[in-house]
PDB file of N, CA and C in Angstrom:
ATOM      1  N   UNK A   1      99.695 120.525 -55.265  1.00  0.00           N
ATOM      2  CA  UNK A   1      99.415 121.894 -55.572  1.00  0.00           C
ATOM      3  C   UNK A   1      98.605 121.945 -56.869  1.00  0.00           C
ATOM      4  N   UNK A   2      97.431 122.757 -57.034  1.00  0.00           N
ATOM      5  CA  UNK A   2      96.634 123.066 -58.087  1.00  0.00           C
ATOM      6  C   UNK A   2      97.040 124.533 -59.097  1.00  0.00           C
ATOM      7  N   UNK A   3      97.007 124.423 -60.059  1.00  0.00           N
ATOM      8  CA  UNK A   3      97.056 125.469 -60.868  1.00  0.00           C
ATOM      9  C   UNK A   3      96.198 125.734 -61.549  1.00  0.00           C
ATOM     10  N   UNK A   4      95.791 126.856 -61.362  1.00  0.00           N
ATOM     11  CA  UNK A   4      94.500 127.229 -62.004  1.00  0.00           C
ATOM     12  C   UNK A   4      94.992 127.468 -63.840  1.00  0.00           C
ATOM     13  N   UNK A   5      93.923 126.727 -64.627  1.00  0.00           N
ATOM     14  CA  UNK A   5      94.101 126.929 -65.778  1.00  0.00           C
ATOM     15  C   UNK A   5      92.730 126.727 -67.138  1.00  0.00           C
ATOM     16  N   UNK A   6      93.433 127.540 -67.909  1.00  0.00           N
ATOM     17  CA  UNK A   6      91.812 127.430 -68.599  1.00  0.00           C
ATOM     18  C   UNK A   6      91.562 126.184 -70.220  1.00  0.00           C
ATOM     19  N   UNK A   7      90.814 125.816 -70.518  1.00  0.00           N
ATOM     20  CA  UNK A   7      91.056 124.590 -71.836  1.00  0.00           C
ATOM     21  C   UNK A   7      89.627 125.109 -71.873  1.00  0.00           C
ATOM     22  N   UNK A   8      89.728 125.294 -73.408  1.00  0.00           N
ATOM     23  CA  UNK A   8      88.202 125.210 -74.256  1.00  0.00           C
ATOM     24  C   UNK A   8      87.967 123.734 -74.796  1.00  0.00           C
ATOM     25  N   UNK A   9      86.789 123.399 -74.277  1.00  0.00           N
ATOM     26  CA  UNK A   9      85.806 122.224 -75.195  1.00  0.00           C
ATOM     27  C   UNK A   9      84.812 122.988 -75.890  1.00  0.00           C
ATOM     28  N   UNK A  10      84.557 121.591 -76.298  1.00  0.00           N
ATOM     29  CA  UNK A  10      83.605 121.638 -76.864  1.00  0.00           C
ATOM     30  C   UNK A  10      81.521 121.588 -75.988  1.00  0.00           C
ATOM     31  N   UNK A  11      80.931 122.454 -76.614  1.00  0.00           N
ATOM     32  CA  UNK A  11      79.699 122.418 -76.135  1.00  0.00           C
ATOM     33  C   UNK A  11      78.870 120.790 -75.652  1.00  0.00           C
ATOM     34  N   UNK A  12      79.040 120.028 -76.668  1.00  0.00           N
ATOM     35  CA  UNK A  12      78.332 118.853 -76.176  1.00  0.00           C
ATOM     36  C   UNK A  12      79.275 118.340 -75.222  1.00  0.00           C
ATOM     37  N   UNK A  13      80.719 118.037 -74.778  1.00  0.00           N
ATOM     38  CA  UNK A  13      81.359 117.836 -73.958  1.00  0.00           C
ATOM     39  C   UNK A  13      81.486 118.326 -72.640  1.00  0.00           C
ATOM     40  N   UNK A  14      81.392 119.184 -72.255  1.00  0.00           N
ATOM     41  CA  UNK A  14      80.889 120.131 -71.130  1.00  0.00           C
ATOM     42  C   UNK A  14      79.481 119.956 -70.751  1.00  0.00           C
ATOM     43  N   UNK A  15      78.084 119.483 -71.998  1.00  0.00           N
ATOM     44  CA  UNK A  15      77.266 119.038 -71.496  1.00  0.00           C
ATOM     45  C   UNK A  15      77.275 117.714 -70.874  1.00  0.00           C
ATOM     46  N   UNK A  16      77.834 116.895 -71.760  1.00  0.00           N
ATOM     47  CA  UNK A  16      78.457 115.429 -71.099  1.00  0.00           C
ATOM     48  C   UNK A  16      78.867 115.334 -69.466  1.00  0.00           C
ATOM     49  N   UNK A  17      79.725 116.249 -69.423  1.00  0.00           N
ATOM     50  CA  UNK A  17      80.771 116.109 -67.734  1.00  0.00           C
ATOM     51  C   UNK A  17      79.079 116.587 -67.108  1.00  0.00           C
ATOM     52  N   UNK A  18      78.458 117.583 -67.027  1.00  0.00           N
ATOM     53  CA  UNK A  18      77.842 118.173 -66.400  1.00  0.00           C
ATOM     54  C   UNK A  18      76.518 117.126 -66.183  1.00  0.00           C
ATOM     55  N   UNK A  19      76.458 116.343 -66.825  1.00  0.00           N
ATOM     56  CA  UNK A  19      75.350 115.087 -67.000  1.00  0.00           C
ATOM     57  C   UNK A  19      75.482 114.589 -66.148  1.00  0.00           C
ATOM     58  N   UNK A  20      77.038 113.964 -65.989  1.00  0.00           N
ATOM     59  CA  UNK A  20      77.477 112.899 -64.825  1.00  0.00           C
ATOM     60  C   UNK A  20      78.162 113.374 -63.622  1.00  0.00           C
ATOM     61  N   UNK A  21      78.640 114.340 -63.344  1.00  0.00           N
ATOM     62  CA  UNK A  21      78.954 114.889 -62.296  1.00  0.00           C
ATOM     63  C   UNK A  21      78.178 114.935 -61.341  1.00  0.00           C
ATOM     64  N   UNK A  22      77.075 115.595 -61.500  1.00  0.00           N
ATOM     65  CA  UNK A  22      75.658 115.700 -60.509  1.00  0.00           C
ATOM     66  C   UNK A  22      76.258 116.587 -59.434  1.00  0.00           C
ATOM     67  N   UNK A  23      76.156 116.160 -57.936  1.00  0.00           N
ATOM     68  CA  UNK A  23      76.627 117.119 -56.938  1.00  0.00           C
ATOM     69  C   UNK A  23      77.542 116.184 -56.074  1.00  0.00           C
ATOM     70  N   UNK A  24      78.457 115.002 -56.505  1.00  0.00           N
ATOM     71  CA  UNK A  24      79.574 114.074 -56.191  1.00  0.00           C
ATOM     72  C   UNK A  24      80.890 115.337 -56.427  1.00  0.00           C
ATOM     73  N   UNK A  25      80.936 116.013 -57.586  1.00  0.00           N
ATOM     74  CA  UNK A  25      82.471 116.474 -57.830  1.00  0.00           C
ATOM     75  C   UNK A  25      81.882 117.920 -58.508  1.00  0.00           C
ATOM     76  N   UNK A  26      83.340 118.392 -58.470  1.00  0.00           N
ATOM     77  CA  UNK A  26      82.776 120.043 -59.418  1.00  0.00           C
ATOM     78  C   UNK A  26      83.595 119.062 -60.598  1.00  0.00           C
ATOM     79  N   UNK A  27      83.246 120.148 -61.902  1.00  0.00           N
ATOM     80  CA  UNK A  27      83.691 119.851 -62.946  1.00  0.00           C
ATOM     81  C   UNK A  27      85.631 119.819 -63.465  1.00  0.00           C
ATOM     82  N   UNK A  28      85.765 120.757 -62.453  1.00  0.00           N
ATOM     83  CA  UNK A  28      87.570 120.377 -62.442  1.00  0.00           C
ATOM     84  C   UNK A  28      87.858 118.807 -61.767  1.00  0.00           C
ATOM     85  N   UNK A  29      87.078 118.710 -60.338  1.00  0.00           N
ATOM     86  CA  UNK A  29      87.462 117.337 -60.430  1.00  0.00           C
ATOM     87  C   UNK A  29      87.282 116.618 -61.525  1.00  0.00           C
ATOM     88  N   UNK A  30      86.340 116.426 -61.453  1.00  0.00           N
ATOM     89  CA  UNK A  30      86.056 115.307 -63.014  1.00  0.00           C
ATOM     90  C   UNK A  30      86.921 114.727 -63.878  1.00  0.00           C
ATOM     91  N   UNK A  31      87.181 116.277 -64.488  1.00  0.00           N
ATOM     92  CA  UNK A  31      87.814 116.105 -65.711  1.00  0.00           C
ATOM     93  C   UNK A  31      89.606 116.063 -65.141  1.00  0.00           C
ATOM     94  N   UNK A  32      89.893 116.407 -64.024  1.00  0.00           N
ATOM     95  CA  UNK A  32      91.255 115.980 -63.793  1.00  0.00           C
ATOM     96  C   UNK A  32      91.011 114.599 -63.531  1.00  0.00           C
ATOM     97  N   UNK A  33      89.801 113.833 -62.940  1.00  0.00           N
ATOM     98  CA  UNK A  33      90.167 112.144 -63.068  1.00  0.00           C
ATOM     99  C   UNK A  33      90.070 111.401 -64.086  1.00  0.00           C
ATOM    100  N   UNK A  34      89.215 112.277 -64.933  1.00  0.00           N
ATOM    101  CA  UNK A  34      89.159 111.637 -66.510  1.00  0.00           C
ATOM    102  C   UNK A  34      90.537 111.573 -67.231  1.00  0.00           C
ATOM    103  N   UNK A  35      91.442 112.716 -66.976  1.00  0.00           N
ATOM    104  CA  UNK A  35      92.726 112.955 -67.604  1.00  0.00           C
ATOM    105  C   UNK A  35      93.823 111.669 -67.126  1.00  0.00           C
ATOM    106  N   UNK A  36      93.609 111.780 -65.688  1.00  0.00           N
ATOM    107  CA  UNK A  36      94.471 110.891 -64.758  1.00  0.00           C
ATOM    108  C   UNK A  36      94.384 109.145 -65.525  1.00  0.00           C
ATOM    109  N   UNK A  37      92.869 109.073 -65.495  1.00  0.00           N
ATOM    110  CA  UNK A  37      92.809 107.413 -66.202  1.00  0.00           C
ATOM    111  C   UNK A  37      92.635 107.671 -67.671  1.00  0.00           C
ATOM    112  N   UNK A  38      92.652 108.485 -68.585  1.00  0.00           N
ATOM    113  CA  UNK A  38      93.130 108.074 -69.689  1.00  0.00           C
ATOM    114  C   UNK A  38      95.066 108.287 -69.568  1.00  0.00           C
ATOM    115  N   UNK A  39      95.926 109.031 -68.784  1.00  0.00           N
ATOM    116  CA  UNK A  39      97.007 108.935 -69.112  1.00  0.00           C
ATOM    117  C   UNK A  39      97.388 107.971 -68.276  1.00  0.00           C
ATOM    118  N   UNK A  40      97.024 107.074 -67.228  1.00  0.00           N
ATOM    119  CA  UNK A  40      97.177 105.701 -66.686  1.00  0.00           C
ATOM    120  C   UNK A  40      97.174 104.475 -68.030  1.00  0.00           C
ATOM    121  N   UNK A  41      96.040 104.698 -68.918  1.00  0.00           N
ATOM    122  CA  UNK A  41      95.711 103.907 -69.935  1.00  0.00           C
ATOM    123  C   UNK A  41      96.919 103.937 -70.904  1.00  0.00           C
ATOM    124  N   UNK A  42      97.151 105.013 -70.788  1.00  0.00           N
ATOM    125  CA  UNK A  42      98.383 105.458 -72.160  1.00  0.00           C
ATOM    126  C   UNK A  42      99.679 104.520 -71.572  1.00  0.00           C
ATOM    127  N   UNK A  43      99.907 104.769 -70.188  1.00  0.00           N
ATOM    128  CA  UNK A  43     100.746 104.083 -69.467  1.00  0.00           C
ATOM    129  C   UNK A  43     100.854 102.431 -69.961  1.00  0.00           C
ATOM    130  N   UNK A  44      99.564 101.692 -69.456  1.00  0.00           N
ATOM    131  CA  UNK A  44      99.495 100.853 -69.567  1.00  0.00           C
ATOM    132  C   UNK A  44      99.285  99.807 -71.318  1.00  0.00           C
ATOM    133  N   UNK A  45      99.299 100.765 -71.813  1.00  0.00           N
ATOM    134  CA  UNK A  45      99.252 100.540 -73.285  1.00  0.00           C
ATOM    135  C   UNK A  45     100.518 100.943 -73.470  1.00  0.00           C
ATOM    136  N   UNK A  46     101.589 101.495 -73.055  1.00  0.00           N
ATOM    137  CA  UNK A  46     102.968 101.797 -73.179  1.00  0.00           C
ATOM    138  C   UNK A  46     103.684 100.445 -73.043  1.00  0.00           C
ATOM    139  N   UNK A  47     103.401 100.115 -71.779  1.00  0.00           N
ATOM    140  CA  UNK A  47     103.804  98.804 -70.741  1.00  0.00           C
ATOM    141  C   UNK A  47     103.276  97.633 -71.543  1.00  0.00           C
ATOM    142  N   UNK A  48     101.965  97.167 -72.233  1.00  0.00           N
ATOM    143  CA  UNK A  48     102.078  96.061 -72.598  1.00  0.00           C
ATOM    144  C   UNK A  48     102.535  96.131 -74.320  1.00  0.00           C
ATOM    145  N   UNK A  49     102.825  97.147 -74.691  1.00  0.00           N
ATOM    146  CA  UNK A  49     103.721  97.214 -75.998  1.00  0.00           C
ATOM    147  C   UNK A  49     105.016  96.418 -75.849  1.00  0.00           C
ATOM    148  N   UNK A  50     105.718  96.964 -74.903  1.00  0.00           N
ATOM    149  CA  UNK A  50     107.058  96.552 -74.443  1.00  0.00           C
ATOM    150  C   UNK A  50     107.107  94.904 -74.259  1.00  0.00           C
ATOM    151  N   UNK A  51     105.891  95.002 -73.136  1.00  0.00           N
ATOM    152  CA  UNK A  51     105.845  93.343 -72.928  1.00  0.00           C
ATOM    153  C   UNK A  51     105.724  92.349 -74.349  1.00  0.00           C
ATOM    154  N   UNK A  52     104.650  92.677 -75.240  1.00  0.00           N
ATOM    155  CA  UNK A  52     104.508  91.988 -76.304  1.00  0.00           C
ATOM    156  C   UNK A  52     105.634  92.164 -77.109  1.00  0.00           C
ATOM    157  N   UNK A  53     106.442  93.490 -77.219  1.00  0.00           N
ATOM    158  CA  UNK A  53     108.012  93.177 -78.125  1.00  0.00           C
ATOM    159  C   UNK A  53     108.772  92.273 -77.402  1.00  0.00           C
ATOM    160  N   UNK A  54     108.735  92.202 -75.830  1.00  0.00           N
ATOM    161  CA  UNK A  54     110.070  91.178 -75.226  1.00  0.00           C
ATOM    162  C   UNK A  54     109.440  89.557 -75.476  1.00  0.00           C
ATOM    163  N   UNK A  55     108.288  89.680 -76.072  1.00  0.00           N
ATOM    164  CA  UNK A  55     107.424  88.288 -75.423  1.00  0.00           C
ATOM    165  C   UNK A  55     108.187  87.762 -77.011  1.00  0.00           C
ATOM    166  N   UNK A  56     107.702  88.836 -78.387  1.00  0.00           N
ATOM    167  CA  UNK A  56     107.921  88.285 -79.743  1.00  0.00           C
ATOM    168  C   UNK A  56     109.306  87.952 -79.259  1.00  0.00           C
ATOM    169  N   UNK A  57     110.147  88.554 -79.208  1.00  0.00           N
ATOM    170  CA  UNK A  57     111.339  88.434 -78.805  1.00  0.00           C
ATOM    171  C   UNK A  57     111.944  87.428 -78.948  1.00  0.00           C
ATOM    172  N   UNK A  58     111.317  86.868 -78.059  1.00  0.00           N
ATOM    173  CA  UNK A  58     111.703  85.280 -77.147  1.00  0.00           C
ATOM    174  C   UNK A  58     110.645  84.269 -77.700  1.00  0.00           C
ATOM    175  N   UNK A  59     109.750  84.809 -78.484  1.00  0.00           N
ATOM    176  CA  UNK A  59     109.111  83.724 -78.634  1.00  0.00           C
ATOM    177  C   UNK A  59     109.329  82.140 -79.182  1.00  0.00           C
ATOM    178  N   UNK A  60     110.440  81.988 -80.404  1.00  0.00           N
ATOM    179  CA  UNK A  60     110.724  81.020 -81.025  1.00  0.00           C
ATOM    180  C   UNK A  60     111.228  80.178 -79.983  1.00  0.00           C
ATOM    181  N   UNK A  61     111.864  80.813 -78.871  1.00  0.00           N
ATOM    182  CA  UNK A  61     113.163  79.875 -77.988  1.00  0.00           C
ATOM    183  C   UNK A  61     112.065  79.800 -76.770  1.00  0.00           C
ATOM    184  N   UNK A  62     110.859  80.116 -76.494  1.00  0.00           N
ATOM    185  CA  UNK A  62     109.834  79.567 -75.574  1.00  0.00           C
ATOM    186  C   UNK A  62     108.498  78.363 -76.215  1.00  0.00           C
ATOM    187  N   UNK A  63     108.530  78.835 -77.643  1.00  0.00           N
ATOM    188  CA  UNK A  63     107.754  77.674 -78.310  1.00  0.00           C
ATOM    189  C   UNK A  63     109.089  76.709 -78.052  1.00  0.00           C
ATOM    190  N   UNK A  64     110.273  76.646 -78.739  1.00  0.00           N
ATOM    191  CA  UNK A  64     111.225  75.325 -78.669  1.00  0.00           C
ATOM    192  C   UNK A  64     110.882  75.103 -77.491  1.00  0.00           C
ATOM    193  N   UNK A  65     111.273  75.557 -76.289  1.00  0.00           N
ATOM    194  CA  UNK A  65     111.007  74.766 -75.117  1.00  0.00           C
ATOM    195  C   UNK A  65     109.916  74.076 -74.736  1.00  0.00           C
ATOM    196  N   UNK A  66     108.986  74.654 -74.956  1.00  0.00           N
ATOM    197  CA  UNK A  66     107.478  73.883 -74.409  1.00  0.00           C
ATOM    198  C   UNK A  66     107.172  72.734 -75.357  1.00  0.00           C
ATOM    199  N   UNK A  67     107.873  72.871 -76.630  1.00  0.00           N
ATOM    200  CA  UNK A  67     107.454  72.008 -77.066  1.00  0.00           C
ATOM    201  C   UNK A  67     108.889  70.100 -76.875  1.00  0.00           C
ATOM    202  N   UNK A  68     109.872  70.788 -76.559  1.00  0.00           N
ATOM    203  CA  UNK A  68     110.966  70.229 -75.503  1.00  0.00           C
ATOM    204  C   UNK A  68     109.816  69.457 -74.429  1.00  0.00           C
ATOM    205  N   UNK A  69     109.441  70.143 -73.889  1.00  0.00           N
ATOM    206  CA  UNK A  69     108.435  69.334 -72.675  1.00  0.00           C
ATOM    207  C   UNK A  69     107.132  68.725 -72.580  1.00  0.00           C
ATOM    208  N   UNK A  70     106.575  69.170 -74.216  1.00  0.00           N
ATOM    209  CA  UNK A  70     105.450  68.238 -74.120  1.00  0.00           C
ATOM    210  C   UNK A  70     105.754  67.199 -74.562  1.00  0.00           C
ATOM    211  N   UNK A  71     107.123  66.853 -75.731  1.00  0.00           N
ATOM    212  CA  UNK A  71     107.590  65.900 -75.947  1.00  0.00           C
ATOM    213  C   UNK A  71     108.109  64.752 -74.725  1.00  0.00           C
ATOM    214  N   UNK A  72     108.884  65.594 -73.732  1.00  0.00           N
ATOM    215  CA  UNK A  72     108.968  64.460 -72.245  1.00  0.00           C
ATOM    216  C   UNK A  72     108.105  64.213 -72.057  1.00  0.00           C
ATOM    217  N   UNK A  73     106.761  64.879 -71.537  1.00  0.00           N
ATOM    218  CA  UNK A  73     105.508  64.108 -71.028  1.00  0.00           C
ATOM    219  C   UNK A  73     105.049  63.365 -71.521  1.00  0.00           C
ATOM    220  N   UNK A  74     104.975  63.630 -72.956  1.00  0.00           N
ATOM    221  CA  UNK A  74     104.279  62.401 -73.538  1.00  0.00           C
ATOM    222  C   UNK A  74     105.244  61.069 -73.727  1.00  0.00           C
ATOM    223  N   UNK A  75     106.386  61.440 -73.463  1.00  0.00           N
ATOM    224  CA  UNK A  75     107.044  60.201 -73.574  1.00  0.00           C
ATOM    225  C   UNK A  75     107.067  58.967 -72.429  1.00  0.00           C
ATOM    226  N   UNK A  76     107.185  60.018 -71.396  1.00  0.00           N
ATOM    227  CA  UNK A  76     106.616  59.207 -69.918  1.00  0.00           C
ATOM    228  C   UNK A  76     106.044  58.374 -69.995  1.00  0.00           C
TER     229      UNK A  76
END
Protein backbone atom coordinates (compact mmCIF):
# COMPACT_ATOMS: atom_id res chain seq x y z
CA UNK A 1 0.00 0.00 0.00
CA UNK A 2 1.23 3.60 -0.97
CA UNK A 3 0.72 6.70 0.99
CA UNK A 4 0.67 9.66 -0.48
CA UNK A 5 3.07 12.12 1.15
CA UNK A 6 4.85 15.30 0.73
CA UNK A 7 9.07 16.02 1.63
CA UNK A 8 10.70 19.26 0.53
CA UNK A 9 14.26 19.12 -1.18
CA UNK A 10 16.25 20.84 -2.20
CA UNK A 11 16.36 22.59 -5.85
CA UNK A 12 19.58 21.05 -7.19
CA UNK A 13 18.32 17.63 -5.85
CA UNK A 14 15.11 17.38 -7.61
CA UNK A 15 17.21 18.58 -10.55
CA UNK A 16 19.50 15.58 -9.95
CA UNK A 17 16.48 12.76 -9.72
CA UNK A 18 14.96 14.46 -12.79
CA UNK A 19 18.44 14.08 -14.76
CA UNK A 20 18.38 10.37 -14.23
CA UNK A 21 15.02 9.27 -14.20
CA UNK A 22 14.35 10.07 -17.89
CA UNK A 23 11.01 8.16 -18.87
CA UNK A 24 12.17 4.50 -16.93
CA UNK A 25 10.34 5.74 -13.48
CA UNK A 26 8.29 8.82 -12.18
CA UNK A 27 10.10 10.61 -9.56
CA UNK A 28 8.30 8.86 -6.51
CA UNK A 29 9.64 5.74 -7.83
CA UNK A 30 13.05 6.82 -7.77
CA UNK A 31 13.38 8.29 -4.81
CA UNK A 32 11.46 5.42 -2.91
CA UNK A 33 14.41 3.09 -4.43
CA UNK A 34 16.96 5.48 -3.50
CA UNK A 35 15.50 5.41 0.17
CA UNK A 36 15.09 1.51 0.04
CA UNK A 37 19.09 1.08 -0.80
CA UNK A 38 20.37 3.62 1.34
CA UNK A 39 18.27 2.03 4.37
CA UNK A 40 19.46 -1.60 3.06
CA UNK A 41 23.06 0.08 3.43
CA UNK A 42 22.28 1.29 6.95
CA UNK A 43 21.23 -2.37 7.46
CA UNK A 44 24.20 -3.71 6.27
CA UNK A 45 26.53 -1.36 8.01
CA UNK A 46 24.42 -2.32 11.18
CA UNK A 47 25.22 -6.12 10.43
CA UNK A 48 28.89 -5.81 9.80
CA UNK A 49 29.35 -3.61 13.05
CA UNK A 50 28.08 -6.52 15.02
CA UNK A 51 30.14 -8.93 13.01
CA UNK A 52 33.43 -6.95 13.58
CA UNK A 53 32.47 -6.60 17.58
CA UNK A 54 31.90 -10.64 17.69
CA UNK A 55 35.04 -11.09 15.39
CA UNK A 56 37.24 -8.48 18.09
CA UNK A 57 35.64 -10.53 20.50
CA UNK A 58 37.13 -13.71 19.76
CA UNK A 59 39.91 -12.52 18.26
CA UNK A 60 42.88 -13.33 20.73
CA UNK A 61 41.45 -17.11 21.14
CA UNK A 62 41.33 -17.39 17.02
CA UNK A 63 44.90 -15.82 16.60
CA UNK A 64 45.96 -18.57 19.60
CA UNK A 65 44.54 -21.14 17.51
CA UNK A 66 45.86 -20.56 14.10
CA UNK A 67 48.79 -19.96 15.37
CA UNK A 68 48.35 -23.63 17.43
CA UNK A 69 48.25 -24.90 13.74
CA UNK A 70 50.75 -23.29 11.91
CA UNK A 71 52.97 -24.48 14.56
CA UNK A 72 51.71 -28.39 13.70
CA UNK A 73 52.32 -27.86 10.10
CA UNK A 74 55.38 -26.71 10.29
CA UNK A 75 56.35 -29.26 12.53
CA UNK A 76 55.27 -32.07 10.18
Amino acid sequence: MKIKTSVTVSEDLLEAVDARIGQAASRSEFIEGAVRSYLAGLVRREQDARDLEIMNRYADEMNAEASDLLDYQAGS
